[in-house]
Protein backbone atom coordinates (compact mmCIF):
# COMPACT_ATOMS: atom_id res chain seq x y z
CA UNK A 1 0.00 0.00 0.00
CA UNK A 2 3.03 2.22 0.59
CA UNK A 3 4.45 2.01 -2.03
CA UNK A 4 1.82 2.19 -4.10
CA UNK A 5 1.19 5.68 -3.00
CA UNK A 6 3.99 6.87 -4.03
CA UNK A 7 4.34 5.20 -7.27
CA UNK A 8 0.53 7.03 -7.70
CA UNK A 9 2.28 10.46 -6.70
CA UNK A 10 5.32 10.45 -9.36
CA UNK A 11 3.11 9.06 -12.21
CA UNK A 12 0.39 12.10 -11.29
CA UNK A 13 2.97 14.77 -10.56
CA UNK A 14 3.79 16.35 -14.33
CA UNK A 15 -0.02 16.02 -14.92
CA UNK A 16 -0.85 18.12 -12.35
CA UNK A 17 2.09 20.41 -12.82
CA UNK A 18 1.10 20.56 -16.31
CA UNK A 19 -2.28 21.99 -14.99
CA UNK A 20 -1.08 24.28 -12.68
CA UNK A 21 1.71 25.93 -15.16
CA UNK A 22 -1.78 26.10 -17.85
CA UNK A 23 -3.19 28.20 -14.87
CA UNK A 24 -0.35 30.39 -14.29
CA UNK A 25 0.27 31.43 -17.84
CA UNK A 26 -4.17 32.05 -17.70
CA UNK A 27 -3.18 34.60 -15.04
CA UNK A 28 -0.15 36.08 -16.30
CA UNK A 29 -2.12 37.07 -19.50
CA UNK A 30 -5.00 39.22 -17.22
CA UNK A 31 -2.17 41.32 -16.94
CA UNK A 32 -2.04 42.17 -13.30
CA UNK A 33 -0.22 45.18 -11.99
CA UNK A 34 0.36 44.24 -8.84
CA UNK A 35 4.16 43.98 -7.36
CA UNK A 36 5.75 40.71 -7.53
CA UNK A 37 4.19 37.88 -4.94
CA UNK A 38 6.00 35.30 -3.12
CA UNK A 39 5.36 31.29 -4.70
CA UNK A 40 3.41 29.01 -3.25
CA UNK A 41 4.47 25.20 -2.53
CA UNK A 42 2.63 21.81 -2.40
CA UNK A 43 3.87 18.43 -0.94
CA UNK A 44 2.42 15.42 -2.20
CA UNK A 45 0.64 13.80 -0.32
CA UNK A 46 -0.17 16.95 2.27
CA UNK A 47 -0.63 14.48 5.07
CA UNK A 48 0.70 10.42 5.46
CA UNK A 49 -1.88 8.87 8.61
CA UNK A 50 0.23 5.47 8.95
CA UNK A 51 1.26 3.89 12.27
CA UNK A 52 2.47 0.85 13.42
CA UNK A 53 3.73 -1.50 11.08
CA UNK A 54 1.89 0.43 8.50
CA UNK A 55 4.86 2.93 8.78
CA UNK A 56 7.42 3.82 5.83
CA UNK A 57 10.69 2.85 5.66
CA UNK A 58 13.38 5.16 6.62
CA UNK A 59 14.08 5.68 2.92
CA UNK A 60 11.28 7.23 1.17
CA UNK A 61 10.72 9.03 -1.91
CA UNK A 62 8.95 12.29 -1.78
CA UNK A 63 7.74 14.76 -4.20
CA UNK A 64 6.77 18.15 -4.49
CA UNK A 65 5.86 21.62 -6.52
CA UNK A 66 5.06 25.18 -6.71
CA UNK A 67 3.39 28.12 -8.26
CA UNK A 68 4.13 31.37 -9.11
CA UNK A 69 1.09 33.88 -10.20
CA UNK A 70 3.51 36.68 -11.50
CA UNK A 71 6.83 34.66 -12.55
CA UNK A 72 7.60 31.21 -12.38
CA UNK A 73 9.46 28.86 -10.08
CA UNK A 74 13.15 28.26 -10.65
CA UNK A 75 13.47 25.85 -8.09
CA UNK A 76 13.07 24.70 -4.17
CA UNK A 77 14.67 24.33 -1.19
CA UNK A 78 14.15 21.78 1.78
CA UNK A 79 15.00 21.22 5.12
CA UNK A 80 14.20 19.13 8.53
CA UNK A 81 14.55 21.79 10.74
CA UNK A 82 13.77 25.33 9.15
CA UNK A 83 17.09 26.29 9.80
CA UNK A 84 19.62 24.58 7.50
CA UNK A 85 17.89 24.87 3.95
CA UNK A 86 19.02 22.81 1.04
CA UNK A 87 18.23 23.95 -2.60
CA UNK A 88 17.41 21.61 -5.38
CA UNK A 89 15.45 21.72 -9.28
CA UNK A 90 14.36 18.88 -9.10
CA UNK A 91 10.63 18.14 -7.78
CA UNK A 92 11.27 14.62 -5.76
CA UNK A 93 14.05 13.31 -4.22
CA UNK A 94 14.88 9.95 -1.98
CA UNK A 95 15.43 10.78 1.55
CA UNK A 96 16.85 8.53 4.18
CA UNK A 97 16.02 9.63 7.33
CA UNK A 98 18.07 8.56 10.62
CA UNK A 99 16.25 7.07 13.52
CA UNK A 100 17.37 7.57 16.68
CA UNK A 101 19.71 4.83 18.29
CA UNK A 102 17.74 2.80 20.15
CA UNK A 103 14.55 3.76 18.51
CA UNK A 104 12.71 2.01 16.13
CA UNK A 105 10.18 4.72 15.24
CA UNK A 106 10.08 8.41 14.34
CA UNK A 107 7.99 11.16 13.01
CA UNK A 108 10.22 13.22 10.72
CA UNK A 109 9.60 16.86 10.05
CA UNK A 110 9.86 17.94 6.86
CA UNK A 111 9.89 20.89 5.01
CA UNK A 112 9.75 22.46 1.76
CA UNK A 113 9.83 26.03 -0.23
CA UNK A 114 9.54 27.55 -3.77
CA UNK A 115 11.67 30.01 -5.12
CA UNK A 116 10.74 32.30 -8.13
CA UNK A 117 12.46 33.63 -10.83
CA UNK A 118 13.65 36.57 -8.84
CA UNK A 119 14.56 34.72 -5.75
CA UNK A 120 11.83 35.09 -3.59
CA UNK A 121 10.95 32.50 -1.06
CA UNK A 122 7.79 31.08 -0.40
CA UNK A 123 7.10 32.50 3.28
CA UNK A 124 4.24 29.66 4.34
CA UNK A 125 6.92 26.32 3.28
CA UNK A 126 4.57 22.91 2.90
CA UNK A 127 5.00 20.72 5.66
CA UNK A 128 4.60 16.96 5.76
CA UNK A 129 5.40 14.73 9.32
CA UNK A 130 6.71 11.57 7.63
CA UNK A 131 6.37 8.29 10.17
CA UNK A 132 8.93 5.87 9.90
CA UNK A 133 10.55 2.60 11.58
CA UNK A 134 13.39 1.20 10.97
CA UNK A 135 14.02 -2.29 9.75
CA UNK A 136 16.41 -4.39 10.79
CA UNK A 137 19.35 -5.49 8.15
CA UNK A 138 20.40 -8.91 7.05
CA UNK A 139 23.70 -10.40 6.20
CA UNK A 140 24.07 -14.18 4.77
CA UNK A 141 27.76 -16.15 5.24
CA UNK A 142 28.65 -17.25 2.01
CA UNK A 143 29.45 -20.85 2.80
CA UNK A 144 30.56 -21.37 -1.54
CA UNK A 145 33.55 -18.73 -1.04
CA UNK A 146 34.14 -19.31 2.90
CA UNK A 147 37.07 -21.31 4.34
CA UNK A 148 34.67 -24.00 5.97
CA UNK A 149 36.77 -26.65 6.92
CA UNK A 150 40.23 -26.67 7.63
CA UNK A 151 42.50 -23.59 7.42
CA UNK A 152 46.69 -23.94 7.45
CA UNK A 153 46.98 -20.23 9.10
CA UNK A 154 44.71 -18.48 7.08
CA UNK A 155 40.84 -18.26 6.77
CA UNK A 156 39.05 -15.96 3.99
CA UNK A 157 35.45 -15.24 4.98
CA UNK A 158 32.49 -13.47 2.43
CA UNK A 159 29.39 -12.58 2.63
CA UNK A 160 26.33 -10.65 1.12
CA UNK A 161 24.16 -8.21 2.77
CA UNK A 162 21.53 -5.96 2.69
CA UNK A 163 19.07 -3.38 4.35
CA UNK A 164 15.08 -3.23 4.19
CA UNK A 165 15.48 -0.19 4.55
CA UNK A 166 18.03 0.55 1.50
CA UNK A 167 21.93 0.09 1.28
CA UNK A 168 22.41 3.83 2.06
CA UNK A 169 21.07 2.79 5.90
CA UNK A 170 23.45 -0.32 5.75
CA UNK A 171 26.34 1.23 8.31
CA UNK A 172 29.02 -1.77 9.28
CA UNK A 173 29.32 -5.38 10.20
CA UNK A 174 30.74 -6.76 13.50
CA UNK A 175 32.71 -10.32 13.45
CA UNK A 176 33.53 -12.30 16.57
CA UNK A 177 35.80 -15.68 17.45
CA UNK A 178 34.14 -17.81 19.80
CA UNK A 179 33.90 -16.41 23.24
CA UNK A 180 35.85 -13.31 21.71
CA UNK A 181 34.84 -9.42 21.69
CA UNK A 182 32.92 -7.74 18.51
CA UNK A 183 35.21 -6.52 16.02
CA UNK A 184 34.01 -3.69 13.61
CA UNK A 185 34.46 -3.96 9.54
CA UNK A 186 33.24 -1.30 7.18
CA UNK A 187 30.90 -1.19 5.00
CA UNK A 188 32.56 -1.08 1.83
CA UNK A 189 33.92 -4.54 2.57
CA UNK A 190 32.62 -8.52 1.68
CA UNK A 191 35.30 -10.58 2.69
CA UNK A 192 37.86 -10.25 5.50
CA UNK A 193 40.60 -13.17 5.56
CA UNK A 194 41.76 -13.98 9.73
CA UNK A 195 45.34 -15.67 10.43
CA UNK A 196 47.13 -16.08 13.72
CA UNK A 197 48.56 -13.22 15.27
CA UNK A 198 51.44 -15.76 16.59
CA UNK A 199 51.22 -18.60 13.69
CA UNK A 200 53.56 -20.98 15.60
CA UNK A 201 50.96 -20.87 18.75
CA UNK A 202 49.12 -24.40 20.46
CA UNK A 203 46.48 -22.73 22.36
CA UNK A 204 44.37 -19.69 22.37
CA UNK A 205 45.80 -16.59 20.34
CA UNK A 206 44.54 -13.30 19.07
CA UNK A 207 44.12 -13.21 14.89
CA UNK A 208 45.14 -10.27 12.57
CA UNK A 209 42.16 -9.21 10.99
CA UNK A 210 43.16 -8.47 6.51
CA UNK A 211 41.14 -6.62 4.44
CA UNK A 212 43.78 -7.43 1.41
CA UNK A 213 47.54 -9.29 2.05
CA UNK A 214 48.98 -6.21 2.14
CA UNK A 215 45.94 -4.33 4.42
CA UNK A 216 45.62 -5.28 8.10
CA UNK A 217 42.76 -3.51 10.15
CA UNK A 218 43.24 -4.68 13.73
CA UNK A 219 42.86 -8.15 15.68
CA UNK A 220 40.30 -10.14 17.08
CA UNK A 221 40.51 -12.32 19.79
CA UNK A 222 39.49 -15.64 21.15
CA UNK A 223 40.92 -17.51 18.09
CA UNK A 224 42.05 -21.64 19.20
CA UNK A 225 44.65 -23.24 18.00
CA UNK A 226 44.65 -26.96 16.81
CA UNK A 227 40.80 -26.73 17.51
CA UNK A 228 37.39 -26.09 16.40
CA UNK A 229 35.85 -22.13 16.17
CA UNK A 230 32.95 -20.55 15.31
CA UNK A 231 32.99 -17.38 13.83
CA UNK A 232 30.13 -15.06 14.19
CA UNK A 233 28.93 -12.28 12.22
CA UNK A 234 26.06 -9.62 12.30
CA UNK A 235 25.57 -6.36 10.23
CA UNK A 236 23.87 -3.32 11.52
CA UNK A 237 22.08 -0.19 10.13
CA UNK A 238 22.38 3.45 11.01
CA UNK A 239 19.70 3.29 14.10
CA UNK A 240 22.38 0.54 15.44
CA UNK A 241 19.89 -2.01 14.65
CA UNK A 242 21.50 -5.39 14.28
CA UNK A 243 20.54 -8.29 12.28
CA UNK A 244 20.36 -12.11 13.32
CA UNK A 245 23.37 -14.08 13.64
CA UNK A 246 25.29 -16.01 11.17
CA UNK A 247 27.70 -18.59 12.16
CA UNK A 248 30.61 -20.49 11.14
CA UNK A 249 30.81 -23.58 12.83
CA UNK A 250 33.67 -26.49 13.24
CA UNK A 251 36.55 -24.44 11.67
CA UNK A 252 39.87 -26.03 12.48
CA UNK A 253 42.79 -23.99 12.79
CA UNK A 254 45.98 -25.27 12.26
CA UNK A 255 49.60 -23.46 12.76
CA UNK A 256 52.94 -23.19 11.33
CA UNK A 257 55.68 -25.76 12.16
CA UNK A 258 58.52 -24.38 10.06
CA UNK A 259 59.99 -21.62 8.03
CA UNK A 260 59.42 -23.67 4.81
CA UNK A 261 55.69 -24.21 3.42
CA UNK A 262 56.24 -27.08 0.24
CA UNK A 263 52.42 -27.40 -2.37
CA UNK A 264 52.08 -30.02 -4.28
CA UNK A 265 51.07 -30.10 -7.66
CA UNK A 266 51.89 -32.60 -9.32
CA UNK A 267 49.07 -35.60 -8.20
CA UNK A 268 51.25 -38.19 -9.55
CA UNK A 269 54.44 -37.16 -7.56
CA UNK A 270 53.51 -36.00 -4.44
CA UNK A 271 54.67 -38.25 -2.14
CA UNK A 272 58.01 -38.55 -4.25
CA UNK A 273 58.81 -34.68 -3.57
CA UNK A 274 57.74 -34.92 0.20
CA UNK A 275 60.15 -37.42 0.73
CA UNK A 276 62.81 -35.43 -1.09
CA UNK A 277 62.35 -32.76 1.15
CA UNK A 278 61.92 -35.30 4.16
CA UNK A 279 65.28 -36.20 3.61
CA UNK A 280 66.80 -33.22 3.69
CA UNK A 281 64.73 -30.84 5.77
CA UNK A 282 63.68 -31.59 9.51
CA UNK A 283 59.72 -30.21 9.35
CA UNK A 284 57.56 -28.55 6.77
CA UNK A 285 54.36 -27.80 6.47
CA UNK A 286 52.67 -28.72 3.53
CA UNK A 287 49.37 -28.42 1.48
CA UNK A 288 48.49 -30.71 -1.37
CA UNK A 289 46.32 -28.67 -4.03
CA UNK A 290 45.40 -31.52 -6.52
CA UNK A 291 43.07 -33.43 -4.20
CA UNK A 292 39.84 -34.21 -5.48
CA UNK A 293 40.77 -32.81 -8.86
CA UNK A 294 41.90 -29.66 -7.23
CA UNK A 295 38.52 -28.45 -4.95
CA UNK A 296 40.94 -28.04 -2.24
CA UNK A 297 42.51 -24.77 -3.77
CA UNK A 298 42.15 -21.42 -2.07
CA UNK A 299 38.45 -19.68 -3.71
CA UNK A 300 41.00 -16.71 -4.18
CA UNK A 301 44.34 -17.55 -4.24
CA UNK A 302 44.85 -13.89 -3.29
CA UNK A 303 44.70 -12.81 -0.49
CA UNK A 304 44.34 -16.84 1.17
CA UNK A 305 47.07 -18.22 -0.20
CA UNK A 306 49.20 -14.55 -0.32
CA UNK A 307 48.75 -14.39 3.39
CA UNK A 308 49.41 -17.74 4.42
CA UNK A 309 53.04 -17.63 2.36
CA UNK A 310 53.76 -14.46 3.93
CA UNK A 311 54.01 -16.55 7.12
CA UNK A 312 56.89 -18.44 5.93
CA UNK A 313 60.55 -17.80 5.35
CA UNK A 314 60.94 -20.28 2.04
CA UNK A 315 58.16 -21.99 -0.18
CA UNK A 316 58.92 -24.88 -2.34
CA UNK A 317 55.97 -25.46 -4.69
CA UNK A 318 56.10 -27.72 -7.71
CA UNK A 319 53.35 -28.35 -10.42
CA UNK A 320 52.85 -30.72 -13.64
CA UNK A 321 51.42 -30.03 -16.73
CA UNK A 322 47.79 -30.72 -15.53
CA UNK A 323 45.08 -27.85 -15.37
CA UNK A 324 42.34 -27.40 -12.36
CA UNK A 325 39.10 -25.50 -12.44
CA UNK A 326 38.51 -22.91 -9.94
CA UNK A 327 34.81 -23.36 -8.62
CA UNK A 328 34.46 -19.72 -8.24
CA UNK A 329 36.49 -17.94 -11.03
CA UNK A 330 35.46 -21.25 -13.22
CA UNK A 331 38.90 -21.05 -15.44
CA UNK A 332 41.15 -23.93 -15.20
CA UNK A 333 45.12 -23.14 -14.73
CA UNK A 334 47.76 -25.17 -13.90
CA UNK A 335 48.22 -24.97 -10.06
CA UNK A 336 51.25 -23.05 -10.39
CA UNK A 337 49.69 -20.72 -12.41
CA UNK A 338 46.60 -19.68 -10.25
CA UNK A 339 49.68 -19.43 -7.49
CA UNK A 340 51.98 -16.72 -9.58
CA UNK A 341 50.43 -13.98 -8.53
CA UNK A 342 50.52 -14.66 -4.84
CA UNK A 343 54.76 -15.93 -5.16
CA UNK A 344 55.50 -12.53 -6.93
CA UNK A 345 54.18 -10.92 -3.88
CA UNK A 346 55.67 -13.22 -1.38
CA UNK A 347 59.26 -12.81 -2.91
CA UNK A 348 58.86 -8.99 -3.31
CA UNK A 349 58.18 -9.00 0.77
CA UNK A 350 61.50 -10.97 1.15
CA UNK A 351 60.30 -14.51 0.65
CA UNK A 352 62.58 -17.41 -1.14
CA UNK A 353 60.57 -19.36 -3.42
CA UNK A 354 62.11 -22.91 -5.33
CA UNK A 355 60.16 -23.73 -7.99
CA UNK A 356 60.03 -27.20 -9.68
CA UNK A 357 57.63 -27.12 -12.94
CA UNK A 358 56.72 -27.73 -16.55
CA UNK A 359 54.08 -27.05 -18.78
CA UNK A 360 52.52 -27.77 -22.14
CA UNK A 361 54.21 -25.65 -24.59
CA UNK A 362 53.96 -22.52 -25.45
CA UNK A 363 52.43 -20.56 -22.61
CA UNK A 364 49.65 -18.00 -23.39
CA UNK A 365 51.27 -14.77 -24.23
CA UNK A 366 48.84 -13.16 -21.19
CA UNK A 367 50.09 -16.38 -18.20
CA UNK A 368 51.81 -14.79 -15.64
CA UNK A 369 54.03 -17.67 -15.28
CA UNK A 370 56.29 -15.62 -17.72
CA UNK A 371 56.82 -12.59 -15.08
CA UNK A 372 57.80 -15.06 -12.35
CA UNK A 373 59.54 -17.27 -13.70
CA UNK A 374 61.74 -14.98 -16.42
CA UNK A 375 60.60 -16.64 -18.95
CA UNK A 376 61.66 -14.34 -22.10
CA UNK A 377 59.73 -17.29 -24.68
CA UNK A 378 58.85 -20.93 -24.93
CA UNK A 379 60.20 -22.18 -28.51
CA UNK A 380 57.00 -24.11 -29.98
CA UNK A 381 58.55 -26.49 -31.61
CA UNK A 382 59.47 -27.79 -27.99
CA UNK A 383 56.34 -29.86 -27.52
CA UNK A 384 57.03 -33.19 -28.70
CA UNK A 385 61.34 -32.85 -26.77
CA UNK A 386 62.48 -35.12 -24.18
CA UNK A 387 65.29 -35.35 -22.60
CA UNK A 388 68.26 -38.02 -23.62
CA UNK A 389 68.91 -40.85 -21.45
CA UNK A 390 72.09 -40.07 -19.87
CA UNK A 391 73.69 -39.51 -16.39
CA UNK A 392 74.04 -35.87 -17.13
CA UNK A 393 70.75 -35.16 -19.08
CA UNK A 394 70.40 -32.21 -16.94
CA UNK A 395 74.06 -30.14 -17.20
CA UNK A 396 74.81 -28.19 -14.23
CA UNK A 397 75.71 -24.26 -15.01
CA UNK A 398 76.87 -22.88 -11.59
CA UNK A 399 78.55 -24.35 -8.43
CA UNK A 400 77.04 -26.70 -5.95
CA UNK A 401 74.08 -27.77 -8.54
CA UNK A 402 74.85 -31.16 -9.55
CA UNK A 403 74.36 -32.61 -12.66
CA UNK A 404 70.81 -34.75 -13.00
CA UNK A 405 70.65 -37.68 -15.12
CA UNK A 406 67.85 -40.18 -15.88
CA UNK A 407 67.42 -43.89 -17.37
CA UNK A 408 64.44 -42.87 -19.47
CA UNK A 409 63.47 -40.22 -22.22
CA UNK A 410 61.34 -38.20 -20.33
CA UNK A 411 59.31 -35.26 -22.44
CA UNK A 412 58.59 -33.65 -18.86
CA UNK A 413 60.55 -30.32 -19.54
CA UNK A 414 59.74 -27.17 -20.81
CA UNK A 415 63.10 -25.80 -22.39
CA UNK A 416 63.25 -21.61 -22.30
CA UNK A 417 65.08 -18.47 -23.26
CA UNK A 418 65.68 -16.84 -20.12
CA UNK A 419 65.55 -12.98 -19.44
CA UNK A 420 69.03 -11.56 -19.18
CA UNK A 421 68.84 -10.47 -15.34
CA UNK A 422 68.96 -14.44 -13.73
CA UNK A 423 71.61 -16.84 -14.02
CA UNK A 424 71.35 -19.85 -15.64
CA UNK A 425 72.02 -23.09 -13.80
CA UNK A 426 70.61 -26.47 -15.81
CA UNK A 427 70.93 -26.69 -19.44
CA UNK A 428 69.52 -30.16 -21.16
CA UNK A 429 70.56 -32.60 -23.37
CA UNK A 430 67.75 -33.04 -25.66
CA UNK A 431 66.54 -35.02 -28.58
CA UNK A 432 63.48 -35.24 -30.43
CA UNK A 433 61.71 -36.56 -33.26
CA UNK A 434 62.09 -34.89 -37.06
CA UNK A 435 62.86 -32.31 -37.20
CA UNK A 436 65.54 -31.95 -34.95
CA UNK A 437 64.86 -29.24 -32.28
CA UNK A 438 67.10 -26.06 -32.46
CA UNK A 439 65.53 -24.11 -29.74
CA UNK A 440 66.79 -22.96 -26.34
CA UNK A 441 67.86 -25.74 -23.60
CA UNK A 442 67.36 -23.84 -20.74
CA UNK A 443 66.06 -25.72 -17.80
CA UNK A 444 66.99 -23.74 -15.00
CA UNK A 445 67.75 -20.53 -13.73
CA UNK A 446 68.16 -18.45 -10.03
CA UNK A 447 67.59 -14.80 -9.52
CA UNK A 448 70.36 -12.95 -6.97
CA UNK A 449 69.82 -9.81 -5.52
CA UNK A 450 72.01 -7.54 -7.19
CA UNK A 451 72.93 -5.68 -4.30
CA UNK A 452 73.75 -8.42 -1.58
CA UNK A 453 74.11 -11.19 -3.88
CA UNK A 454 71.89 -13.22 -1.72
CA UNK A 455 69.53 -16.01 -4.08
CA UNK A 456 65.57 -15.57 -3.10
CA UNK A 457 64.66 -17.72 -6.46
CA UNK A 458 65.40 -20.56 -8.21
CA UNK A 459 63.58 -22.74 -10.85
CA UNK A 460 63.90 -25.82 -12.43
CA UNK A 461 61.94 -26.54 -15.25
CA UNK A 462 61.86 -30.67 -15.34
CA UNK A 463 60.08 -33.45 -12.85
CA UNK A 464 62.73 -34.38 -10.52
CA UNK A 465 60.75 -38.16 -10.02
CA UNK A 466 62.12 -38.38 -14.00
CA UNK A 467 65.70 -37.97 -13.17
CA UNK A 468 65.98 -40.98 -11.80
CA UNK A 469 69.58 -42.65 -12.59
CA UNK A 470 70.73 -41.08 -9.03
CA UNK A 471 68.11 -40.02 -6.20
CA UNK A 472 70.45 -38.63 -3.89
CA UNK A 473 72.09 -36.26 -6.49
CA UNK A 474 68.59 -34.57 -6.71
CA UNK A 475 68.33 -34.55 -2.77
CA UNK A 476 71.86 -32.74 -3.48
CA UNK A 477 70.00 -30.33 -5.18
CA UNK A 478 67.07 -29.50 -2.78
CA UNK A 479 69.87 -29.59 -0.10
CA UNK A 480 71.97 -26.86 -2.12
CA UNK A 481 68.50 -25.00 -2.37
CA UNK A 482 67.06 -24.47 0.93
CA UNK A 483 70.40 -24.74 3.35
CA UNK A 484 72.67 -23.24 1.24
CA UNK A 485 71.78 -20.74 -1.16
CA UNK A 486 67.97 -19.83 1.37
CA UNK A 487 70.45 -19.44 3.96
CA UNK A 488 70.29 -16.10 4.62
């Protein structure tokens, strides 16, 4: 019914202006004398009689106009209290009016007067008390997006919300940990991601609150380690009316164990690179991306996965050729692809990243892969290469990498021309079928800071479980990796 009145008002309003201006320009031709006379101003309606739950919204439209016997009206001005004015053309306007904390009714005041063409004010403005309650908002977890499960250090919360009353009465949100105290988040926000203030922690800790990986707000507390949490979360309108709950139940944190976080991405190898890094490395924490074709990987790989690398000294991650669709972006990437992004920023905030990888040939021109991993171009007559079967199929290019050789003609490489500012260290002995391949043999390169000389990148670009004449020479490798050249 309420809104049908108003829907009545704007569809009547240029037909009755329409009459009103006929009547004026009547007037105007009796040619009166008389010295100029202030306008004269309308609301519509003149009156609202609702109460109770019969009363508008805080946001309503209203409309208005005026008359003018001797001129015409150039425009209007409006107010709440009679004292501030505020002038306008137009002849309707949505208004959302503030109730009172605490209350969840009010009669608003409201006020409105012509001005002519010579800028006099109509002296008697139109009135209107408009009654109006305010309607609690609602906000929805949205469990598709959420962390809902498990969370290694970080979890990235969204949601959707909205206000009967209009957005423009929407104010905040509040978020809370278990037992925890309210935390505020603005209103221009729909996802907040929470890690562990102290990542390393067994018990009960506070957790950093991000808006982005690179934008902390504050901290909430009450988060447990190695446990189960519920999160809570409420939104609330300008009247600090709140809406019902939403909850997040059974979330298990768990912490960091080490300064090196290894991914897996290669389904067929996993358990072969964890025990290459068993061997050489005491703990690690580690987080296997491929698992039920890849529905494990982070909804946004930034800011989850940003954040959660950012709580680690090193990252090894290491990916095959195979692609995995993203439920909520719905493109499929290779899972060191969807992870570039995310390892730029980690190394640019002083992280060391190793990374073990190949690809079918060529990469887009667009992948990101090529900023990360200095890849200047892929020759594309390299599909089809593999490697020869020899004890040095992999030729070492700088100290303390060994040479890697294998007893079978594997075709998982991706050969590259490197950029000029990384140093090569693998270069492979290749064959393939007619014609014979005379592109780059690049396999591997590291990146050195130029001004302390300190390596925070290396890739290889060939499975490791393929260069398998001598095991231990590739634990060589991941030994001269992360303790030697990460050693800083």
């Amino acid at each position: 019914m309420q809104l049908g009145v108003y829907f009545l008002i704007v569809r009547n309003l240029l037909f009755i202006f329409s009459v009103l201006s006929f009547s004026v320009f009547v007037g105007c031709n009796k040619g009166e004398k008389d010295g100029n006379q202030a306008p004269e101003t309308i609301i519509v309606p003149k009156e609202i009689n609702l109460s109770g739950e019969q009363r508008l919204k805080s946001t309503v439209r209203l409309a208005w106009f005026g008359t003018d016997i001797d001129g015409f009206v150039k425009g209007y001005e409006f107010s709440q209290d009679q004292i501030t004015w505020h002038y306008t053309t137009k002849t309707d306007s949505t208004f959302v009016f503030i109730i009172e904390e605490g209350q969840e009714t009010n009669d608003i005041e409201f006020w409105v007067r012509s001005v002519d063409n010579i800028g006099l004010k109509d002296l008697t403005p139109a009135t209107l008390t408009v009654p109006i309650k305010n309607t609690p908002p609602n906000i929805t977890l949205n469990k598709t997006l959420t962390t809902s499960d498990t969370a290694l250090l970080v979890a990235t919360l969204f949601w959707d919300a909205d206000d009967p009353d209009g957005i423009d009465n929407l104010k905040g949100f509040q978020i809370k940990l278990n037992d925890g105290e309210w935390f505020d988040l603005p209103k221009k926000v729909n996802n907040v991601s929470l890690t562990p203030s102290d990542p390393s922690s067994k018990g009960i800790t506070n957790a950093n609150v991000y808006l982005s990986a690179s934008e902390e707000i504050g901290t909430l507390t009450g988060l447990k380690m190695y446990d189960t949490n519920s999160i809570y979360i409420r939104s609330y309108d300008l009247s600090q009316s709140y809406s019902e709950l939403d909850t997040l139940s059974g979330l298990f944190f768990k912490g960091k164990n080490s300064d090196l976080l290894v991914i897996g991405g290669d389904r067929d190898r996993n358990d072969f690179y964890k025990q290459r890094i068993s061997n050489i490395y005491s703990t690690f924490d580690y987080i296997d991306y491929t698992i039920d074709d890849g529905a494990g990987q982070p909804t946004f790989w930034n800011p989850t996965f940003t954040i959660m690398a950012l709580q680690y000294e090193k990252l090894f991650i290491y990916s095959d050729k195979t692609t995995y669709l993203n439920d909520n972006t719905k493109k499929t990437s290779l899972i060191l692809e969807a992870a570039a992004e995310s390892i730029e920023e980690f190394i640019a905030k002083g992280g060391k990243a190793f990374i073990v990888g190949y690809f079918d040939n060529p990469l887009d021109a667009q992948s990101n892969l090529l900023s990360l991993l200095n890849i200047e171009s892929i020759d594309v007559n390299s599909k089809g290469l593999f490697l020869e079967r020899l004890p040095d199929a992999l030729v070492s290019q700088e100290n303390g990498y060994p040479n890697l050789g294998t007893n079978k003609f594997p075709e998982t490489t991706s050969p590259f021309k490197k950029t000029t500012d990384v140093i090569s260290i693998y270069e492979g002995q290749f064959s393939s079928k007619t014609p014979a391949y005379v592109g780059p043999n690049t396999l591997g390169i590291k990146k050195v800071n130029e001004g302390t000389g300190n390596t925070f990148q290396v890739y290889v670009a060939a499975s490791m479980a393929d260069m398998n004449s001598d095991y231990a020479k590739v634990d060589s490798l991941f030994h001269h990796v992360l303790n030697v050249e990460f050693n800083w």
